[in-house]
Protein backbone atom coordinates (compact mmCIF):
# COMPACT_ATOMS: atom_id res chain seq x y z
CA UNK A 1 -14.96 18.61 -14.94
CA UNK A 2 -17.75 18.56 -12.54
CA UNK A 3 -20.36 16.03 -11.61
CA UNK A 4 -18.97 13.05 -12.79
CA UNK A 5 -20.61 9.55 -12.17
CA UNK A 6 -17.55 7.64 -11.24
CA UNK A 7 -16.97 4.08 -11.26
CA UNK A 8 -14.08 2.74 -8.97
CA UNK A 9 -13.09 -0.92 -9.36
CA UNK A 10 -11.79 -2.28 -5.88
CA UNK A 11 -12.49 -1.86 -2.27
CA UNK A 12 -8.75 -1.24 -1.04
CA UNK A 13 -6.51 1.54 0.33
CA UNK A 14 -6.62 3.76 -3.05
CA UNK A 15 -10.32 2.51 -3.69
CA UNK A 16 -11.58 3.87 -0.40
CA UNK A 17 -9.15 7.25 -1.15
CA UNK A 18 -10.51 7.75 -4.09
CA UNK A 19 -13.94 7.46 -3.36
CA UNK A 20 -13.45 9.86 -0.43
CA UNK A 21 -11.40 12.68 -2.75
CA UNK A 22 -13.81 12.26 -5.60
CA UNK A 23 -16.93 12.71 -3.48
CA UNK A 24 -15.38 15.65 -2.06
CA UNK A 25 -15.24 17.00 -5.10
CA UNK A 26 -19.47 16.22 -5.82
CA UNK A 27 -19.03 13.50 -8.58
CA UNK A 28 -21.25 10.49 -7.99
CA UNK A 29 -19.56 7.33 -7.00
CA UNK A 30 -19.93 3.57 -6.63
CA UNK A 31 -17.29 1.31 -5.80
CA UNK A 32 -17.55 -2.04 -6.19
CA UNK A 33 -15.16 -5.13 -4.22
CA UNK A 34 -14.76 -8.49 -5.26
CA UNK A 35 -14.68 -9.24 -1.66
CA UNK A 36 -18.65 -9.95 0.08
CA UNK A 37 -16.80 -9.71 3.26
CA UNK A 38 -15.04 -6.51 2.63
CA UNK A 39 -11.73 -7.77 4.56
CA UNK A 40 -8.55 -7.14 5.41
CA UNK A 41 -5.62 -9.43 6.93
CA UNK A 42 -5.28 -8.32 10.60
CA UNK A 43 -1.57 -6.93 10.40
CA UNK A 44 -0.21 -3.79 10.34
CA UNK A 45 1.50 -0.91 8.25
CA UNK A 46 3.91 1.22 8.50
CA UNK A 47 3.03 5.06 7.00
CA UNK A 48 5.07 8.11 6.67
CA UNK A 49 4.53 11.91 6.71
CA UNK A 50 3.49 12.36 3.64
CA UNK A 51 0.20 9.86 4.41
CA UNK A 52 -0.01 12.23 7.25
CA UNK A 53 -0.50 14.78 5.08
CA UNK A 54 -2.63 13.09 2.65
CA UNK A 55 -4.96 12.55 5.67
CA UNK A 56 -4.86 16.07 6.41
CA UNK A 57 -5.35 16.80 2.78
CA UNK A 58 -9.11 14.56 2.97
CA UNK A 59 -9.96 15.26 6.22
CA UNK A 60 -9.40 12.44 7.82
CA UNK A 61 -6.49 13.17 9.80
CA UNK A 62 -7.78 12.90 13.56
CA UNK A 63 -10.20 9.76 12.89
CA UNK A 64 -6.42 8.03 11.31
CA UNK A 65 -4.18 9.27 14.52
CA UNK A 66 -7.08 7.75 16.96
CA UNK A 67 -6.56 4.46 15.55
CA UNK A 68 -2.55 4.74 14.70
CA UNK A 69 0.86 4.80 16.97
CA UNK A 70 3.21 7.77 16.04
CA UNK A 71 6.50 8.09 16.28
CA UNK A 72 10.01 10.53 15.13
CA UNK A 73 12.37 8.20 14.06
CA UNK A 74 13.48 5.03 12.12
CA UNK A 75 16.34 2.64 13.98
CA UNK A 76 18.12 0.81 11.98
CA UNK A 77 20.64 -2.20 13.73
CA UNK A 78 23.18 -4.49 11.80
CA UNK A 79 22.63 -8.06 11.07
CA UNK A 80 24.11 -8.62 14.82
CA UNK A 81 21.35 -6.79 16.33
CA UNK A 82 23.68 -3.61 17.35
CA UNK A 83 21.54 -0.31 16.62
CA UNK A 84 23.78 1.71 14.40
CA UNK A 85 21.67 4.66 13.55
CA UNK A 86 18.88 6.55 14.19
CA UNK A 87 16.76 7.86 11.27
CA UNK A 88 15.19 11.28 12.16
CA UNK A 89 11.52 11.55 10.10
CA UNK A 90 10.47 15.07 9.11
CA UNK A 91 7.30 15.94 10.44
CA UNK A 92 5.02 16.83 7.42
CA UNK A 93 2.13 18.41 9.63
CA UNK A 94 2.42 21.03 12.32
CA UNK A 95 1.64 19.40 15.79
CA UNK A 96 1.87 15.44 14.62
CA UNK A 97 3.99 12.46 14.69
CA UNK A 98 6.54 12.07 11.47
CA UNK A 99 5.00 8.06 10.90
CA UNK A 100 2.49 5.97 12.06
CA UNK A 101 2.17 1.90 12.97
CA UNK A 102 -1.91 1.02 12.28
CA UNK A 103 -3.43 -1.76 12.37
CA UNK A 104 -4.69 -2.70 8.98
CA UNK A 105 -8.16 -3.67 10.20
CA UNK A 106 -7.91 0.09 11.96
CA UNK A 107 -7.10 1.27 8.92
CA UNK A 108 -9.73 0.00 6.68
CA UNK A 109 -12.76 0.76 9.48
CA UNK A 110 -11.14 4.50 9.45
CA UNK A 111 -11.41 4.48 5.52
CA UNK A 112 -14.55 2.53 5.13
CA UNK A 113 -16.82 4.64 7.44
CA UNK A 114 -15.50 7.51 5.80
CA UNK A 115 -16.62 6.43 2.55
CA UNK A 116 -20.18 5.41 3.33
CA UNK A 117 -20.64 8.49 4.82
CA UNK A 118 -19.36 10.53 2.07
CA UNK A 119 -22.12 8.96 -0.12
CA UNK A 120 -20.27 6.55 -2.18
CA UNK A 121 -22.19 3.86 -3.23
CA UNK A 122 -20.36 0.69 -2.24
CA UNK A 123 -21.38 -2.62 -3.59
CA UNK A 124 -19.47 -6.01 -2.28
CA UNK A 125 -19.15 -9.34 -3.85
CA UNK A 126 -19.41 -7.62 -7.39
CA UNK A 127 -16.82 -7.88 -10.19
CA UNK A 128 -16.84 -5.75 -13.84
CA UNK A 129 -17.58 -8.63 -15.88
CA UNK A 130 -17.16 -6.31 -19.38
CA UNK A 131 -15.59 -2.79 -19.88
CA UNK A 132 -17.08 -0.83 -22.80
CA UNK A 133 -15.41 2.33 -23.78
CA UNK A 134 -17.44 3.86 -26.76
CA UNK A 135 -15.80 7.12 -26.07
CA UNK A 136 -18.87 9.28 -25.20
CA UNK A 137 -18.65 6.94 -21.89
CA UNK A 138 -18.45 3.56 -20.35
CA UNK A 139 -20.79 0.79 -20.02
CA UNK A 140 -20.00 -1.72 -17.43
CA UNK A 141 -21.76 -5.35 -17.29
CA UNK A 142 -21.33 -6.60 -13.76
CA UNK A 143 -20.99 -9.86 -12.11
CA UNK A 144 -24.51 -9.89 -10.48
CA UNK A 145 -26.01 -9.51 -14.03
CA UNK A 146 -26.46 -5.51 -13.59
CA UNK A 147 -24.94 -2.99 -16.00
CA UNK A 148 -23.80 0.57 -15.18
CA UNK A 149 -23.20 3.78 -17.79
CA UNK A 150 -20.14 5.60 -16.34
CA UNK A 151 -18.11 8.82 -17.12
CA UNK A 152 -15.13 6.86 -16.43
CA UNK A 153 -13.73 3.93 -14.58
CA UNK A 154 -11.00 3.99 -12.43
CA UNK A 155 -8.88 0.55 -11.77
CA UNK A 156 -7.74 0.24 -8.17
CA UNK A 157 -7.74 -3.19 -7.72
CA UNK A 158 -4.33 -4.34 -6.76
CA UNK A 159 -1.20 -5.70 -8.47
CA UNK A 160 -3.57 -8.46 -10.09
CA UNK A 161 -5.72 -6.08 -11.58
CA UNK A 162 -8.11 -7.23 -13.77
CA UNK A 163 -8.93 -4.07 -15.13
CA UNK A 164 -5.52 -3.45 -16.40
CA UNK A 165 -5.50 -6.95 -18.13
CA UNK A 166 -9.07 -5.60 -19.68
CA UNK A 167 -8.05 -2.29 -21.07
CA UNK A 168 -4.12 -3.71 -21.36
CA UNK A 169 -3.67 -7.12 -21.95
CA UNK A 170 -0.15 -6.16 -23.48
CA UNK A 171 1.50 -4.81 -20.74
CA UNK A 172 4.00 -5.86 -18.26
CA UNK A 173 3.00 -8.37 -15.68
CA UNK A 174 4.27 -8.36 -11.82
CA UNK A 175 7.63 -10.52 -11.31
CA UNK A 176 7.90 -12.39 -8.47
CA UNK A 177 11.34 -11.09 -6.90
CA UNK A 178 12.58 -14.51 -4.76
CA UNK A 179 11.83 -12.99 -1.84
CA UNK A 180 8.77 -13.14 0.40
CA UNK A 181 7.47 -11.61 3.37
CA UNK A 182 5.92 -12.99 7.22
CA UNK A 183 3.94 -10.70 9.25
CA UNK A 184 2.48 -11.53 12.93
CA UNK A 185 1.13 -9.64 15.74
CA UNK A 186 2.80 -9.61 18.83
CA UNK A 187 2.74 -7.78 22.59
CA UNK A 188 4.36 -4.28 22.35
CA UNK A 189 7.02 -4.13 24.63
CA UNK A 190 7.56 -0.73 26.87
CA UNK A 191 10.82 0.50 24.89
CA UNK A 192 9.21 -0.18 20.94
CA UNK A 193 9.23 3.38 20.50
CA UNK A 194 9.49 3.69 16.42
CA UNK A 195 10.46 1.46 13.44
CA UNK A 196 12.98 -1.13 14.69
CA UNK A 197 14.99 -2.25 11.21
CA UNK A 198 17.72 -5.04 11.68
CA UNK A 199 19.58 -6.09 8.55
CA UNK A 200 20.76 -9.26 7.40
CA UNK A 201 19.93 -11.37 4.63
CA UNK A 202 16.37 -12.15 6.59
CA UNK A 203 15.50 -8.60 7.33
CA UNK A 204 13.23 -7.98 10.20
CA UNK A 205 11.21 -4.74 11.30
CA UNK A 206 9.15 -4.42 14.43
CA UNK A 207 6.31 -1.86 14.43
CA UNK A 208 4.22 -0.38 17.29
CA UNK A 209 0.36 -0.46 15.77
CA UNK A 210 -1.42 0.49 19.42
CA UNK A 211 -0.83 0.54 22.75
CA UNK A 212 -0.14 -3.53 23.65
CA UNK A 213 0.57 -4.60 20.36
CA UNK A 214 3.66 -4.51 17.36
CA UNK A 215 3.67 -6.03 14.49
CA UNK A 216 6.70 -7.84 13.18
CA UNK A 217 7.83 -8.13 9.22
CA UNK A 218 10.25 -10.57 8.06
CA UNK A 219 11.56 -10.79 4.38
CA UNK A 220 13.26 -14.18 3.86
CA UNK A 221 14.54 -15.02 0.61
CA UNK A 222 12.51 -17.93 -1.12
CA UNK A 223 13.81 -19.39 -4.16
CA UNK A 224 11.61 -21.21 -6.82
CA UNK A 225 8.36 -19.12 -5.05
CA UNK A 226 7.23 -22.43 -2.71
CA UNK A 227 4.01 -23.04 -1.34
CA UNK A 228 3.49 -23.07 2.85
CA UNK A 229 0.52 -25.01 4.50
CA UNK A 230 -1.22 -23.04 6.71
CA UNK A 231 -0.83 -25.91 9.17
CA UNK A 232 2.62 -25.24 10.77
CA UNK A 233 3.01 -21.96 9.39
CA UNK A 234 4.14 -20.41 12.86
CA UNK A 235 6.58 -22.91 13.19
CA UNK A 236 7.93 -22.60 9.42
CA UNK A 237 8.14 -18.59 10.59
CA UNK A 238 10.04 -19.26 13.58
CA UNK A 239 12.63 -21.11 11.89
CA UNK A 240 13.26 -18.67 9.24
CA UNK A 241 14.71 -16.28 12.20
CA UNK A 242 16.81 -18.83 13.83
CA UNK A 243 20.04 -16.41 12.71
CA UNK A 244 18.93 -13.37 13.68
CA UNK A 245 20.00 -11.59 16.46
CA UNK A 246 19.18 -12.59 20.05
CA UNK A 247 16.72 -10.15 20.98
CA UNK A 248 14.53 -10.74 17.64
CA UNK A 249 15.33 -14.57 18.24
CA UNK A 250 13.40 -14.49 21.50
CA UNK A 251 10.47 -12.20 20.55
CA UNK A 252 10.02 -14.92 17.54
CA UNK A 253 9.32 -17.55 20.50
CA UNK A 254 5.64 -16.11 20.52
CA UNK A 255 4.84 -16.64 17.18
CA UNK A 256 2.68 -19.55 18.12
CA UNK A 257 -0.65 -19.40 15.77
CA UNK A 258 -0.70 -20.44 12.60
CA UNK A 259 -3.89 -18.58 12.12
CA UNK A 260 -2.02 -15.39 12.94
CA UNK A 261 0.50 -15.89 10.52
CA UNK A 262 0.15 -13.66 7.03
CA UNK A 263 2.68 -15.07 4.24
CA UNK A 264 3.34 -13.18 0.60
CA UNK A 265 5.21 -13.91 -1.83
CA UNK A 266 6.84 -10.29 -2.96
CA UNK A 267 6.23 -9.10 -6.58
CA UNK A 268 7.13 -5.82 -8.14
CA UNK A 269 5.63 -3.86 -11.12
CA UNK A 270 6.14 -0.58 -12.90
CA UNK A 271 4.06 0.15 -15.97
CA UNK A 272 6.24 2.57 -17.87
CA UNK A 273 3.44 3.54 -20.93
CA UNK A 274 0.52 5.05 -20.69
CA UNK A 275 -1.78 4.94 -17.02
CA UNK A 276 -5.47 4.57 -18.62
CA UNK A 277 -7.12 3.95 -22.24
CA UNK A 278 -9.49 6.18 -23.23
CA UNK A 279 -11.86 6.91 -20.58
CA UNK A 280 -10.45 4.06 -17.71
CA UNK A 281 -7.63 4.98 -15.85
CA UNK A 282 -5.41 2.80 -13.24
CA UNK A 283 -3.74 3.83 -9.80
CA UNK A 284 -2.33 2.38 -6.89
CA UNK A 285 -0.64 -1.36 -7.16
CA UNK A 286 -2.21 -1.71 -10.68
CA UNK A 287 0.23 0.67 -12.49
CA UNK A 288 3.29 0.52 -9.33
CA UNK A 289 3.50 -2.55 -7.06
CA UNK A 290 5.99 -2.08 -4.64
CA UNK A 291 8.00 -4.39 -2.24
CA UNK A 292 7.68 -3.21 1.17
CA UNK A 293 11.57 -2.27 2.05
CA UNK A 294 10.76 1.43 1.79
CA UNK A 295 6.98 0.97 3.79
CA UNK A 296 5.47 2.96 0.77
CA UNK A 297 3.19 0.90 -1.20
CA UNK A 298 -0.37 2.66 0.24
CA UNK A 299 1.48 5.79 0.41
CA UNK A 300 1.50 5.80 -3.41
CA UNK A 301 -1.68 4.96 -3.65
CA UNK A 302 -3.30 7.35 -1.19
CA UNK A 303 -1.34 10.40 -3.10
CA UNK A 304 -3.03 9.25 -6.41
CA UNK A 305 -5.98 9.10 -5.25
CA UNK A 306 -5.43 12.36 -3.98
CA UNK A 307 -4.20 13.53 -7.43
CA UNK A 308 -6.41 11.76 -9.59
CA UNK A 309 -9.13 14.09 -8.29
CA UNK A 310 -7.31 17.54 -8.25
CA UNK A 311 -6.58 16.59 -12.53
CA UNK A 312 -10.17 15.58 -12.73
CA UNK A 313 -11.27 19.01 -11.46
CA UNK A 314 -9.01 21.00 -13.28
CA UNK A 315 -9.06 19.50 -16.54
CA UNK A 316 -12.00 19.76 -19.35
CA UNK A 317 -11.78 15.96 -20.89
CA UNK A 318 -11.01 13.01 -19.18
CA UNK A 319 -7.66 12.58 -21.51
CA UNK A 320 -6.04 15.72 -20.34
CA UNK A 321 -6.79 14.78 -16.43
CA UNK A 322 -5.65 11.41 -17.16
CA UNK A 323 -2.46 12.71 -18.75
CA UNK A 324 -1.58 15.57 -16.07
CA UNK A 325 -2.52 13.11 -13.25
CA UNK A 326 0.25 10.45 -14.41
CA UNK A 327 2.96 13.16 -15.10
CA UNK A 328 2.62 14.61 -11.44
CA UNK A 329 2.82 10.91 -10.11
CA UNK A 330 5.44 8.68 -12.88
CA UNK A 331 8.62 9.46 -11.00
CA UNK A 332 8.05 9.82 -7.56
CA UNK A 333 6.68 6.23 -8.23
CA UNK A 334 8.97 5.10 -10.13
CA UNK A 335 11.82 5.66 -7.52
CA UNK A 336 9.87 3.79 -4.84
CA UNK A 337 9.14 0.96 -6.97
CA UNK A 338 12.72 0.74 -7.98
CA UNK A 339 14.51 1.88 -4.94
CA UNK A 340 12.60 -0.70 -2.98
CA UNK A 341 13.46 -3.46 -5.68
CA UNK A 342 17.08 -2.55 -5.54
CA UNK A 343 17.28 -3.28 -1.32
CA UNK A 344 15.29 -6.59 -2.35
CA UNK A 345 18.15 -7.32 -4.95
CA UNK A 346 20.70 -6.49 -2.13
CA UNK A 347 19.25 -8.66 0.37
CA UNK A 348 19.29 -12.05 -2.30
CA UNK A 349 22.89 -11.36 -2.71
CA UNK A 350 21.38 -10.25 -6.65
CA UNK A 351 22.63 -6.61 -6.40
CA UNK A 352 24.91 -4.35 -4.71
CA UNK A 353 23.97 -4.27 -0.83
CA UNK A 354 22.14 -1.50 -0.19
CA UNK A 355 22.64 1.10 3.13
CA UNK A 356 18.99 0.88 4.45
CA UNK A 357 20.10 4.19 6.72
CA UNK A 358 20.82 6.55 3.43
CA UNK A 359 18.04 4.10 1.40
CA UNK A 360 15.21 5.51 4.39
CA UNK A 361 17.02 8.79 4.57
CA UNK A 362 16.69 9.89 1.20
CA UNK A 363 13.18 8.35 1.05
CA UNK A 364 12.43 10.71 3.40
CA UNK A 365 13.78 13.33 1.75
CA UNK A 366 12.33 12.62 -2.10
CA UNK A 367 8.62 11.55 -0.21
CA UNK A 368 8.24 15.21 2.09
CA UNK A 369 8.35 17.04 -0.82
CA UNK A 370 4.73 18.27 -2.04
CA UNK A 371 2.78 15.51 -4.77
């Protein structure tokens, strides 16, 4: 199919992606984000070769490594801080790093300019108020009292999508898992040369994102899903690694701002049926939220967008696209969502412990292999 006019529902990671591949491809495009600020928290993220070679794949690849930290190699170190392995990361693009640290506000500039200048038409502080699928196309009333006619819709807005309670108010809602995660921004010190993973029941990764800064990730178990006032927030984070080991112990002596702190309660999703309904389709965290143990979640998302478009060119109804696109994607997602879950389980003491050296090894392995 050629020339589509495209609606995509959310400003995020796979939005952006998708707006980028589709354009590519010459269908029209608006995007629309609920979000008048068109914001992101100012952490970081951890991305692996194959987002390398998704980059590649859109063209985006040097703009991404300009704003990004690579590195070879995963370390992984037992709950008493001892490092006891090394991870090696295959490098998925001739003359490039294996993974990345970037900051997410990096990361969003890097996607955002790329899809204004594509052409997309982006529109913030908008919502689809109705979805109308007569089958010939789409009609869309939106928040701002406009109305759109679409070829289809695609639903990239998050694990809370409100597309896929629209088109699927049946299916399977995210589950909180009793664990949640604490990210902060710290000084990078000289030797942060990769991924630092220490194990324990409060895991704990520290990320180089640029040249003076890491972030660091903490995943804490937190029963009954409670509620943290910003106010004190730093301090509540600072106490949840007071048994860690000594070295993470003093880095966690900086984490001083409340402002800077980003909490999350962790909730997982696969949708097992169908992807779409009729002409609206879903990607990203709508159809396979992720916990972040395997540092996948956007990864997913970026390769559907990816392969989304490819369908949509090489298929002669939406249906068949649709269709193709979710049978190249199901299982690779479907191992992250669940192979994450299962080293969440681990951690709560709610599954067998799982080796986070063969868990990131054999991520590796399954994630290299072409989407």
């Amino acid at each position: 199919m050629k020339n589509l006019n495209i609606l995509v529902i959310g400003g995020g990671i796979g939005g952006m992606t998708s707006a980028i591949a589709l354009r590519r491809d010459g269908h029209s495009v608006t995007v629309i984000e609920k979000d008048p600020e068109w914001a992101v928290y100012g952490v970081g993220i951890i991305q692996q070769g194959n987002v390398l070679r998704a980059m590649k794949e859109l063209g985006l690849l040097d703009d991404y490594m300009d704003a990004a930290v690579g590195f070879d190699f995963v370390a992984v170190h037992a709950p008493d801080g001892t490092q006891v392995a090394k991870v090696p990361s295959p490098r998925l693009v001739e003359g490039y790093p294996a993974n990345v640290g970037i900051g997410r506000p990096a990361l969003h500039k890097v996607l955002g300019d790329r899809t204004i200048a594509a052409g997309a038409d982006v529109r913030l502080g908008v919502t689809a108020d109705s979805i109308e699928d007569d089958g010939e196309g789409v009609t869309v009333r939106f928040s701002d009292g406009s109305e759109g006619r679409y070829d289809i819709v695609i639903g990239a807005d998050g694990v809370y999508s409100d597309t896929r309670e629209k088109i699927m108010p049946d299916a399977d809602k995210p589950e909180y898992t009793g664990q949640a995660v604490w990210r902060y921004n710290l000084p990078r010190p000289d030797d942060l040369d990769a991924l630092h993973v220490y194990n324990g029941p409060t895991g704990v990764g520290l990320v180089p994102i640029s040249a003076d800064l890491m972030y660091m990730y903490v995943t804490t178990p937190e029963p009954g899903n409670p509620w943290y006032d910003k106010q004190g927030l730093a301090k509540a984070m600072r106490e949840k690694l007071a048994n860690t080991p000594p070295q993470i112990r003093e880095v966690a002596e900086a984490i001083t701002d409340d402002e800077g702190v980003v909490y999350r309660p962790l909730e997982a999703m696969m949708l097992y049926g169908p992807w779409h309904e009729g002409r609206v389709v879903l990607l990203g965290d709508a159809v396979h939220a992720t916990t972040p143990h395997l540092g996948q979640g956007a990864g997913m998302a970026i390769e559907d967008s990816i392969v989304l478009a490819e369908e949509l060119a090489k298929a002669d109804t939406p249906q068949k696209a649709f269709e193709a696109y979710r049978e190249r994607r199901f299982e690779r997602c479907k191992y992250i969502v669940e192979s994450s879950l299962a080293i969440c389980h681990g951690q709560l003491g709610k599954g067998p412990a799982v080796d986070n050296h063969k868990a990131t090894a054999e991520m590796f392995e399954i994630t290299a292999q072409p989407i």
